[in-house]
N, C-alpha and C. Protein backbone atom coordinates (compact mmCIF):
# COMPACT_ATOMS: atom_id res chain seq x y z
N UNK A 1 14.01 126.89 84.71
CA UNK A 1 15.30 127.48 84.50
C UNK A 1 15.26 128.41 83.30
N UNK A 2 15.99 129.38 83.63
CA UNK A 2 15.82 130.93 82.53
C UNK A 2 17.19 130.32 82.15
N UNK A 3 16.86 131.02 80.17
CA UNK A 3 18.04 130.74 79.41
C UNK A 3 18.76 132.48 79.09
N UNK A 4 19.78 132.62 78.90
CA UNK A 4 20.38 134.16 78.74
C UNK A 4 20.93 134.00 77.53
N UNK A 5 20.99 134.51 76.07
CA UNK A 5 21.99 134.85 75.08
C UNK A 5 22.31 136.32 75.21
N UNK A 6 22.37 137.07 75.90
CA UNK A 6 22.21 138.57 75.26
C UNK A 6 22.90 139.06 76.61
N UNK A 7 24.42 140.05 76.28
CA UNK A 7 24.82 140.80 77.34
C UNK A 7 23.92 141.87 77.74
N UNK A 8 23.18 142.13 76.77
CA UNK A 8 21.97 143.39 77.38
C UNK A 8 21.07 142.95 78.12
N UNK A 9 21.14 141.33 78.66
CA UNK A 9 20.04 141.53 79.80
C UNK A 9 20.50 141.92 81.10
N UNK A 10 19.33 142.31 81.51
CA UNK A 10 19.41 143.10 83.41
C UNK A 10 20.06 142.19 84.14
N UNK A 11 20.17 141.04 84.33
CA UNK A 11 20.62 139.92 85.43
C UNK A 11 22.11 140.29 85.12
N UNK A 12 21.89 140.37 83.73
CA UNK A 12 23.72 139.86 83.39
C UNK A 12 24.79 141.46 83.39
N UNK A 13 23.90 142.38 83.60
CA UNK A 13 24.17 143.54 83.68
C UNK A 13 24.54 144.14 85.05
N UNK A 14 23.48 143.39 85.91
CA UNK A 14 23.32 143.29 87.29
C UNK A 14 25.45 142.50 88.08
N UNK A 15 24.90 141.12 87.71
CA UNK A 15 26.40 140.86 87.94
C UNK A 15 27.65 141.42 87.75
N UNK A 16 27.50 142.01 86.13
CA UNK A 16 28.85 142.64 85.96
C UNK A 16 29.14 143.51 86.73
N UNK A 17 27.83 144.42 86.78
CA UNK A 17 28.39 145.50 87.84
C UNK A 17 28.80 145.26 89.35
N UNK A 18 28.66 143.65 89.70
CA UNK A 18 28.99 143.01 90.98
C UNK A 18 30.20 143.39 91.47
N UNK A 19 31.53 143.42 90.31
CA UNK A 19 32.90 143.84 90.69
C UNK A 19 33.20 145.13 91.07
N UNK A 20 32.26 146.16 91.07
CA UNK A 20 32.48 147.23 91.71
C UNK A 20 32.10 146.91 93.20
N UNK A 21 33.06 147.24 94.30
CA UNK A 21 32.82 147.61 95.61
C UNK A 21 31.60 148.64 95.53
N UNK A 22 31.62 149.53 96.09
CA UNK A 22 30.58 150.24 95.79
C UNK A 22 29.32 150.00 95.11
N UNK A 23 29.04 149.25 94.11
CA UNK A 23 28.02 148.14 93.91
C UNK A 23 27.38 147.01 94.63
N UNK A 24 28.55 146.59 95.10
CA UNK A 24 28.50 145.50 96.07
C UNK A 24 27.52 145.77 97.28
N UNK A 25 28.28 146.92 97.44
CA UNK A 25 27.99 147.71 99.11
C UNK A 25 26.59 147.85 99.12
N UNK A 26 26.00 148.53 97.62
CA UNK A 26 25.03 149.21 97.75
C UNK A 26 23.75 148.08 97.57
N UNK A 27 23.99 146.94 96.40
CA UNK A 27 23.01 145.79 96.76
C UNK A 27 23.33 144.92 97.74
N UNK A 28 23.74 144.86 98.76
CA UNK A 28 24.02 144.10 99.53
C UNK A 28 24.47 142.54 98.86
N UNK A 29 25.04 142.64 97.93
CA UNK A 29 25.64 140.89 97.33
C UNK A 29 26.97 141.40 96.59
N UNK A 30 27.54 139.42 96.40
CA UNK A 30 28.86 139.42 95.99
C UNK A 30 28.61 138.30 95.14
N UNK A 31 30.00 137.73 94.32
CA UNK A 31 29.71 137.27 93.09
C UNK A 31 30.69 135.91 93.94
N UNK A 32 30.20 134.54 93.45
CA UNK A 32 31.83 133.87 94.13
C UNK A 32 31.61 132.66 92.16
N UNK A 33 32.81 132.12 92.34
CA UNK A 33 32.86 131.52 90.57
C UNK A 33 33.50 130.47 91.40
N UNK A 34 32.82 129.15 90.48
CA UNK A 34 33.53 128.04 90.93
C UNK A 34 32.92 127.01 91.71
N UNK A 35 33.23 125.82 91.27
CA UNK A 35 32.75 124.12 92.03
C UNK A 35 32.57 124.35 93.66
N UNK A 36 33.93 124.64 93.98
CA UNK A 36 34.01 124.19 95.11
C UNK A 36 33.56 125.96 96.01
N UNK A 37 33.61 126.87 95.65
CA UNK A 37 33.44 128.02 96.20
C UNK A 37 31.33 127.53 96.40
N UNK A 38 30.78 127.34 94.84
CA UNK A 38 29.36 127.06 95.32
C UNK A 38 28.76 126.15 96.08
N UNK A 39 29.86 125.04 95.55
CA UNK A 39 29.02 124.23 97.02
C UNK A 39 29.45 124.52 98.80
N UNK A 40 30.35 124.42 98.44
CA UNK A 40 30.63 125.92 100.13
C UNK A 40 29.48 126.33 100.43
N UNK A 41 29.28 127.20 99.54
CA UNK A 41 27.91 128.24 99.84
C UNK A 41 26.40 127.32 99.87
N UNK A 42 26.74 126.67 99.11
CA UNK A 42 25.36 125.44 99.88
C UNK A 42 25.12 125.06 100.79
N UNK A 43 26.32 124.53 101.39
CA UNK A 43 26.63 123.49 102.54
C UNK A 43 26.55 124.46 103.98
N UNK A 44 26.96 125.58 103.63
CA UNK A 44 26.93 126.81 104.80
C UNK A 44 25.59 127.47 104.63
N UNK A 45 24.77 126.89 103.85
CA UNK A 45 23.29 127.86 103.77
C UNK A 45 23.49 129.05 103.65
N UNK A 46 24.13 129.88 102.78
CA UNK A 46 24.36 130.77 102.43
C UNK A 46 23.03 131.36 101.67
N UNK A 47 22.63 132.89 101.61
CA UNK A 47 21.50 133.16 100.73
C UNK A 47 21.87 133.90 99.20
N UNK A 48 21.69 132.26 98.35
CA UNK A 48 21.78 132.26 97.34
C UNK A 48 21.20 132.77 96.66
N UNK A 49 20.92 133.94 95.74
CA UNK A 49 20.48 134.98 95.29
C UNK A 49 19.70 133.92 93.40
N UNK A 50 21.09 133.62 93.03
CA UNK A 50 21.27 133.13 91.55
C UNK A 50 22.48 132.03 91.48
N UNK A 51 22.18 131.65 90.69
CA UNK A 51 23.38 130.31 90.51
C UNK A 51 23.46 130.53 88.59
N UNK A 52 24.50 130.77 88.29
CA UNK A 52 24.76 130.94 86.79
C UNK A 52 25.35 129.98 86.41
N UNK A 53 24.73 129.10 85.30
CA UNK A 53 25.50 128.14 84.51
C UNK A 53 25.96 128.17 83.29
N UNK A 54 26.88 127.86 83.16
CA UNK A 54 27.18 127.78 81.24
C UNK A 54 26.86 126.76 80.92
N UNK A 55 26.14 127.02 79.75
CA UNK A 55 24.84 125.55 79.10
C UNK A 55 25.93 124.66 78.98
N UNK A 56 27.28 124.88 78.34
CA UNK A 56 27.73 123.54 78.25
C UNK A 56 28.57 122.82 79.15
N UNK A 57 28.08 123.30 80.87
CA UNK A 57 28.69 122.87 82.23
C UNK A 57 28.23 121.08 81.68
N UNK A 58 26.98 120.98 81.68
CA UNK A 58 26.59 119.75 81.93
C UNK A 58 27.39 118.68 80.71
N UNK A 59 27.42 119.34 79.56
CA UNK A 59 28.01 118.46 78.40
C UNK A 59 29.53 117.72 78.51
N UNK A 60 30.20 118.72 79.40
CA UNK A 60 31.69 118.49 79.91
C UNK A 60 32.06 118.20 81.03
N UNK A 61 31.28 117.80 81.90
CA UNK A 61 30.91 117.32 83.27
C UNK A 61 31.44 117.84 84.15
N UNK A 62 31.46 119.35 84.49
CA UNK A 62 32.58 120.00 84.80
C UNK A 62 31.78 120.13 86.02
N UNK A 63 30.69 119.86 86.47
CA UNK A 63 29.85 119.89 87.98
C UNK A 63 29.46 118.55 88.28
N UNK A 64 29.71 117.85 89.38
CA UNK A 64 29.30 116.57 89.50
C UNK A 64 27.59 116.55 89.86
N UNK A 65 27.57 115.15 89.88
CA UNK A 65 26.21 115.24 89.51
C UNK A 65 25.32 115.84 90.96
N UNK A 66 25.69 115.02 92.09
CA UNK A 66 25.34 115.08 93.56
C UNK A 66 25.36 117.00 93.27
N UNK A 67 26.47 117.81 93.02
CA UNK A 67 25.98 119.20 93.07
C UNK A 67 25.00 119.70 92.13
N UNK A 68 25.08 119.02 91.32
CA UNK A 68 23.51 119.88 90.08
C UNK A 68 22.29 119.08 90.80
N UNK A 69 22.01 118.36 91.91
CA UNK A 69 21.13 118.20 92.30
C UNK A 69 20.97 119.28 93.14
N UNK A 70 21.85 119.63 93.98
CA UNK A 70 21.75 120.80 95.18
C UNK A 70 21.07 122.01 94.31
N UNK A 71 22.25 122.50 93.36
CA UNK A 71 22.07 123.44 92.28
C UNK A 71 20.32 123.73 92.42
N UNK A 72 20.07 122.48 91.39
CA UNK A 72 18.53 122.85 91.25
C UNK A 72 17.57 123.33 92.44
N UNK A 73 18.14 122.94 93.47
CA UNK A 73 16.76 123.30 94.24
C UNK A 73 17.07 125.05 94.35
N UNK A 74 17.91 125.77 93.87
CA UNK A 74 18.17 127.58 93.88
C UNK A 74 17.58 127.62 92.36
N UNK A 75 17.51 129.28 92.39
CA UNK A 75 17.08 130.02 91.02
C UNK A 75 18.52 129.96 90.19
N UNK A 76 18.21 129.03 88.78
CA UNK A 76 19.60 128.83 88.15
C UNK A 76 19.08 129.76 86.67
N UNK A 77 19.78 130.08 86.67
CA UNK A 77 20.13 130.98 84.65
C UNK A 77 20.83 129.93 84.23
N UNK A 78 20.78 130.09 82.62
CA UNK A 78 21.64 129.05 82.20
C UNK A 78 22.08 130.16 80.71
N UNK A 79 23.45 130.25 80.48
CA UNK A 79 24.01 131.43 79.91
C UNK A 79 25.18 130.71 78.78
N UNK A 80 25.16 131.42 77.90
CA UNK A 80 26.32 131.13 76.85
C UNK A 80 27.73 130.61 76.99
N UNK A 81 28.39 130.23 76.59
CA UNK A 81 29.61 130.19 76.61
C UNK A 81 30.08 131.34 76.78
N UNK A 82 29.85 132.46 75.65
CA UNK A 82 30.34 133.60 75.51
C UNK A 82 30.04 134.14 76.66
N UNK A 83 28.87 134.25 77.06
CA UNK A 83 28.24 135.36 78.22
C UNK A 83 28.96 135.05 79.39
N UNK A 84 29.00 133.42 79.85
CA UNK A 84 29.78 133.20 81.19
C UNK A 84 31.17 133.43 81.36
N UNK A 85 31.72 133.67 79.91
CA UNK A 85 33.22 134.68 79.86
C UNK A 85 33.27 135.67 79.85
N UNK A 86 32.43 136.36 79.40
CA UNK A 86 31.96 137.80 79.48
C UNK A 86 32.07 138.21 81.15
N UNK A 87 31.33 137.65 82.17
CA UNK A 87 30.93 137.83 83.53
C UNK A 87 32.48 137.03 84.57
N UNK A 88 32.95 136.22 83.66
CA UNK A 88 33.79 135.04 84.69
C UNK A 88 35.22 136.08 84.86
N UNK A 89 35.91 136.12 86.26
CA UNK A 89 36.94 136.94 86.31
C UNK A 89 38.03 135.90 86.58
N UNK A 90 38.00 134.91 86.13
CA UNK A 90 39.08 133.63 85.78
C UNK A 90 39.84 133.21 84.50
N UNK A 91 41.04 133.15 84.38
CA UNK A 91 41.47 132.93 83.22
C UNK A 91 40.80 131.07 82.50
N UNK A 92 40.25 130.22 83.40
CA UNK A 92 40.10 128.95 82.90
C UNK A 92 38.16 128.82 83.83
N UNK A 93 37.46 129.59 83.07
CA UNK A 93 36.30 129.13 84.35
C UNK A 93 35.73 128.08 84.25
N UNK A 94 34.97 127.62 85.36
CA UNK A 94 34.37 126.13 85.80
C UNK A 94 33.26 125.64 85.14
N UNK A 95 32.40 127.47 84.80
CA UNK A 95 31.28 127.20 84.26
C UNK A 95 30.07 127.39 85.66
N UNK A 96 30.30 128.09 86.46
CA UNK A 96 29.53 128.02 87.56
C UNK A 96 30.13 129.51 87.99
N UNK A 97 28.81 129.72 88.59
CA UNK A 97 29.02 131.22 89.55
C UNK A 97 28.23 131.94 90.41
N UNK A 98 27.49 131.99 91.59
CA UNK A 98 26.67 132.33 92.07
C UNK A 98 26.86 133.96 92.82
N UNK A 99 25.13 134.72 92.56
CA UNK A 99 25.30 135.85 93.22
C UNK A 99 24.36 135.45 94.78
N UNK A 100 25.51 135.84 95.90
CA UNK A 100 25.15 135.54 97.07
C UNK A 100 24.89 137.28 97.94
N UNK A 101 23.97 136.57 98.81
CA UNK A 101 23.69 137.82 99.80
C UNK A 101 24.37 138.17 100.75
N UNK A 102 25.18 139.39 101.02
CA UNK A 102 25.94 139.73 102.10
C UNK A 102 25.39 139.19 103.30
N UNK A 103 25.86 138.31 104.54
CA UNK A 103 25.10 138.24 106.00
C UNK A 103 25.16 139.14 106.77
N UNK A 104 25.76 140.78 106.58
CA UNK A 104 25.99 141.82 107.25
C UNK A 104 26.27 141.23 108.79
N UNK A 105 27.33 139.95 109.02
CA UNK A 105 27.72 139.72 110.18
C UNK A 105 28.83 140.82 110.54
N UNK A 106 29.08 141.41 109.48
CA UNK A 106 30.72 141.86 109.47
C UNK A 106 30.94 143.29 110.35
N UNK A 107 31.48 143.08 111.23
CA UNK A 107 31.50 144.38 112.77
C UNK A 107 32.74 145.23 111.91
N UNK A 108 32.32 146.46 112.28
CA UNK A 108 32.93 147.33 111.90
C UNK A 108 34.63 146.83 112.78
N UNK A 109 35.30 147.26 112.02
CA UNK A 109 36.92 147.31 112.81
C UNK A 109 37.04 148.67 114.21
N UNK A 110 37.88 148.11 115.08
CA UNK A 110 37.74 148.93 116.10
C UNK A 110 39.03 148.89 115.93
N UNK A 111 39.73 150.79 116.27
CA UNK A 111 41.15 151.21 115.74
C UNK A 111 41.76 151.48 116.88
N UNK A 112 41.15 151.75 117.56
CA UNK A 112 41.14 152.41 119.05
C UNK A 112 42.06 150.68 119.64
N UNK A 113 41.62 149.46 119.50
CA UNK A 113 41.87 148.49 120.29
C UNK A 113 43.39 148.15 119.62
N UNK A 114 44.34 146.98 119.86
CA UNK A 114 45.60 146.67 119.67
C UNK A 114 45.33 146.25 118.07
N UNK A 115 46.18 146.57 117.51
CA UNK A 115 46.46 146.05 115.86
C UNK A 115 46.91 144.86 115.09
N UNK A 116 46.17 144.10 114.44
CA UNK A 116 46.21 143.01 114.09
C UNK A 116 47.03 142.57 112.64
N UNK A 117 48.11 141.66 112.62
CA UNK A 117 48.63 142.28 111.16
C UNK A 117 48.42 141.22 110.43
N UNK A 118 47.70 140.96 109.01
CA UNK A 118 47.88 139.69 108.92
C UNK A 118 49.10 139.66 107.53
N UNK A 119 49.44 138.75 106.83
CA UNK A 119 50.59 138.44 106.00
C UNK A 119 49.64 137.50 105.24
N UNK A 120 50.65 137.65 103.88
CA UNK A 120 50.06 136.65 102.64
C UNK A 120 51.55 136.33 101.83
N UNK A 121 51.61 134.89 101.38
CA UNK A 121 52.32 135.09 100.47
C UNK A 121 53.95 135.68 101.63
N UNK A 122 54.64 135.10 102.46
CA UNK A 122 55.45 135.91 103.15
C UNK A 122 56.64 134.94 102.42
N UNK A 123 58.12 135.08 101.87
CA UNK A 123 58.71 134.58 101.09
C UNK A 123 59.85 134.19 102.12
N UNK A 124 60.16 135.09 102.87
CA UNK A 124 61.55 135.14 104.39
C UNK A 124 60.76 135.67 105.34
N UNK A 125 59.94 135.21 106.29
CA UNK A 125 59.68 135.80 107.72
C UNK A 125 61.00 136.53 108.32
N UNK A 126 62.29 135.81 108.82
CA UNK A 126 63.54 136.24 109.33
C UNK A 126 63.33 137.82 108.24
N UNK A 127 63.15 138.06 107.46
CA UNK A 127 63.63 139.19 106.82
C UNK A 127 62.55 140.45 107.06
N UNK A 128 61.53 139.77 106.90
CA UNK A 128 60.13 140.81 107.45
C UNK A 128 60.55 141.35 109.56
N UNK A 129 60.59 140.28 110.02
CA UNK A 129 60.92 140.17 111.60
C UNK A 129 62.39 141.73 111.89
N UNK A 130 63.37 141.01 110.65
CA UNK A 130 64.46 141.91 110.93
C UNK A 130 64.09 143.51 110.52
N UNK A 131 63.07 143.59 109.77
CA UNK A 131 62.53 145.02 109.20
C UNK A 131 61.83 145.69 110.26
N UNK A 132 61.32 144.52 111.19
CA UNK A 132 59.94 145.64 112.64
C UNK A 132 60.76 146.08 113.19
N UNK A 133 62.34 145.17 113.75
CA UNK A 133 62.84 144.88 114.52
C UNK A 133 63.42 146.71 114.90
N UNK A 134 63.94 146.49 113.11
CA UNK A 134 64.96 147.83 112.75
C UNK A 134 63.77 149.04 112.76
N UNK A 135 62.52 148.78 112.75
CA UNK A 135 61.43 149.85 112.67
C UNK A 135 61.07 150.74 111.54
N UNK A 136 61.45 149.21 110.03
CA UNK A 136 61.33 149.87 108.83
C UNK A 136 60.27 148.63 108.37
């Protein structure tokens, strides 16, 4: 396991620039933060690129143990406090963060076929419904 103090290294330079789309696109990977997001990506055999830890994950037991066994068998960094705030786009992070490989399953959208709408966060359906209805 590689140790990181320094925002000037390449790995950690590498990630930051993860939050650009266009970055993303162009190395084929994405960044995911978090317990339950990495072991996801375990459990789905996902191709785990890097697994980033903050040295003092283990001191505060903020990863159970059964996952730092999984953990180890991937390429882990092990990074500052500072540095994994530096990189973490969470106001409270876990201390965990892996760079994963796109599966390029993802089919282009076809525009030509019927339109799919999805909703997030909808507060009054009746009020959205009455807006198609009226054709606003």
């Amino acid at each position: 396991m590689q140790g990181i103090t320094s925002k000037d290294n390449e790995l950690i330079k590498h990630i930051k620039k993860l939050k650009d789309k266009k970055y993303r696109d162009s190395s084929n990977e994405y960044v995911i933060e978090g317990v339950k997001l990495v072991a996801e990506a375990i459990q789905e055999k996902a191709t785990i690129k890097q697994i980033v830890l903050c040295d003092d994950c283990e001191k505060n037991a903020a990863i159970p143990k059964d996952l730092m066994y999984e953990i180890a068998k991937y390429e882990c960094v092990y990074v500052t406090e500072k540095i994994f705030n530096y990189l973490s786009e969470v106001q409270t992070p876990q201390g965990i963060l892996a760079v994963i490989e796109k599966n390029g399953l993802a089919e282009e959208i076809d525009y030509t076929q019927e339109i799919i709408v999805a909703l997030d966060d909808v507060q009054d359906p009746r009020k959205f419904r009455n807006n198609i209805k009226n054709g606003g």
